[in-house]
Protein backbone atom coordinates (compact mmCIF):
# COMPACT_ATOMS: atom_id res chain seq x y z
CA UNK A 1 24.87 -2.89 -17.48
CA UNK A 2 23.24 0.26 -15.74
CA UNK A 3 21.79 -0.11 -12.02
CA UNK A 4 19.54 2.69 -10.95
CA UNK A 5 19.18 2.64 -6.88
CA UNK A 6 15.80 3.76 -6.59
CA UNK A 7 14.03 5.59 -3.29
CA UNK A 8 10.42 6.37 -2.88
CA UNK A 9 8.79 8.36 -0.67
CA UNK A 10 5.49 9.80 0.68
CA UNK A 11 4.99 13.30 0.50
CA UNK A 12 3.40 15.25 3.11
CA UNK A 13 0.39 15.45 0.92
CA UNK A 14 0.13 11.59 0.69
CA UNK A 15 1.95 11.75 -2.77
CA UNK A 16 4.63 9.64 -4.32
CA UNK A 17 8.13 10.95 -4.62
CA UNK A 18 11.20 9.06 -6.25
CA UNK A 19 14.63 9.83 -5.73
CA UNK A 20 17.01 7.89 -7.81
CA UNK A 21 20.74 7.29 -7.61
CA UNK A 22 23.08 5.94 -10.56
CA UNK A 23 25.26 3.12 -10.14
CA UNK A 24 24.43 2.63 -6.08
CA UNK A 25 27.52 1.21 -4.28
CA UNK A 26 27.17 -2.35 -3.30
CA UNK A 27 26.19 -4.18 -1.44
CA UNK A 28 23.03 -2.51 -0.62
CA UNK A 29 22.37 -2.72 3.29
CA UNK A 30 18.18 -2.49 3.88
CA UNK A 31 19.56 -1.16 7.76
CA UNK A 32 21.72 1.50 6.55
CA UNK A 33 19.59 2.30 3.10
CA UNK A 34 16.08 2.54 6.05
CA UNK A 35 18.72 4.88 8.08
CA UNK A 36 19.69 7.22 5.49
CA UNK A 37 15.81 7.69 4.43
CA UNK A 38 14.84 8.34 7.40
CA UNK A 39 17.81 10.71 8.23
CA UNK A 40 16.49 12.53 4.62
CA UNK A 41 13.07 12.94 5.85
CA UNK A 42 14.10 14.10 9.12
CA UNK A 43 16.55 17.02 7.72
CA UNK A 44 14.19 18.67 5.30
CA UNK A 45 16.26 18.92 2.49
CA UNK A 46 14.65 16.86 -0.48
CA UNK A 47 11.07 18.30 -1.39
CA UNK A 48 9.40 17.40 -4.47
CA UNK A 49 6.45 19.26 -6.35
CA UNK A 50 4.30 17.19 -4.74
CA UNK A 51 5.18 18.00 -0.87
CA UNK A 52 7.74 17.33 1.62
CA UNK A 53 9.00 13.82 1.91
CA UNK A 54 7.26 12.52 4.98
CA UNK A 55 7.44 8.60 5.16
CA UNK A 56 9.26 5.90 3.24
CA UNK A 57 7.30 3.77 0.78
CA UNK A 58 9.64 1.69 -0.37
CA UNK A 59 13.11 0.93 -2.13
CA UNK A 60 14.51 -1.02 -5.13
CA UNK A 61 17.82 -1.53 -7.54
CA UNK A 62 16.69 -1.05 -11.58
CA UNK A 63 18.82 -3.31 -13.23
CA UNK A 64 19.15 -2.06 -16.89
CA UNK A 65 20.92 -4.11 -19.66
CA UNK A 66 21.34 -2.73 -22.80
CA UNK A 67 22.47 -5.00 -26.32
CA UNK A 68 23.49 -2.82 -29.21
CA UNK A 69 22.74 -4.37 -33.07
CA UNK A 70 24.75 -2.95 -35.80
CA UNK A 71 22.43 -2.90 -38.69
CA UNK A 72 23.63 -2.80 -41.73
């Protein structure tokens, strides 16, 4: 099982932007996941091609379960 923390953004240019983190740690906190977004934002240091990150948009966890068949 594969969980994919996922973090989008709006761009300075009213784009989307996604940041994504592999296996978050949990449990996820909505307070401290809206602090560290906005602390991203506010320090300049993740740009996409499409802008700036300017505003959050929104957050989720990508659950991803994967069953291998042997085929024979």
């Amino acid at each position: 099982m594969a969980k994919t923390l996922e973090l989008e953004f709006v761009t300075e240019f009213g784009k989307s932007a996604r940041l994504s983190i592999d296996n978050p740690k949990e449990p996820i906190v909505e307070a401290v996941l809206k602090t560290a977004m906005e602390e991203m934002i506010t320090s300049g240091v993740f740009t996409s091609t499409n802008g700036n990150f300017a505003s959050i948009k929104g957050a989720r966890v990508i659950d991803r379960n994967v069953t291998e068949y042997e085929i024979i």
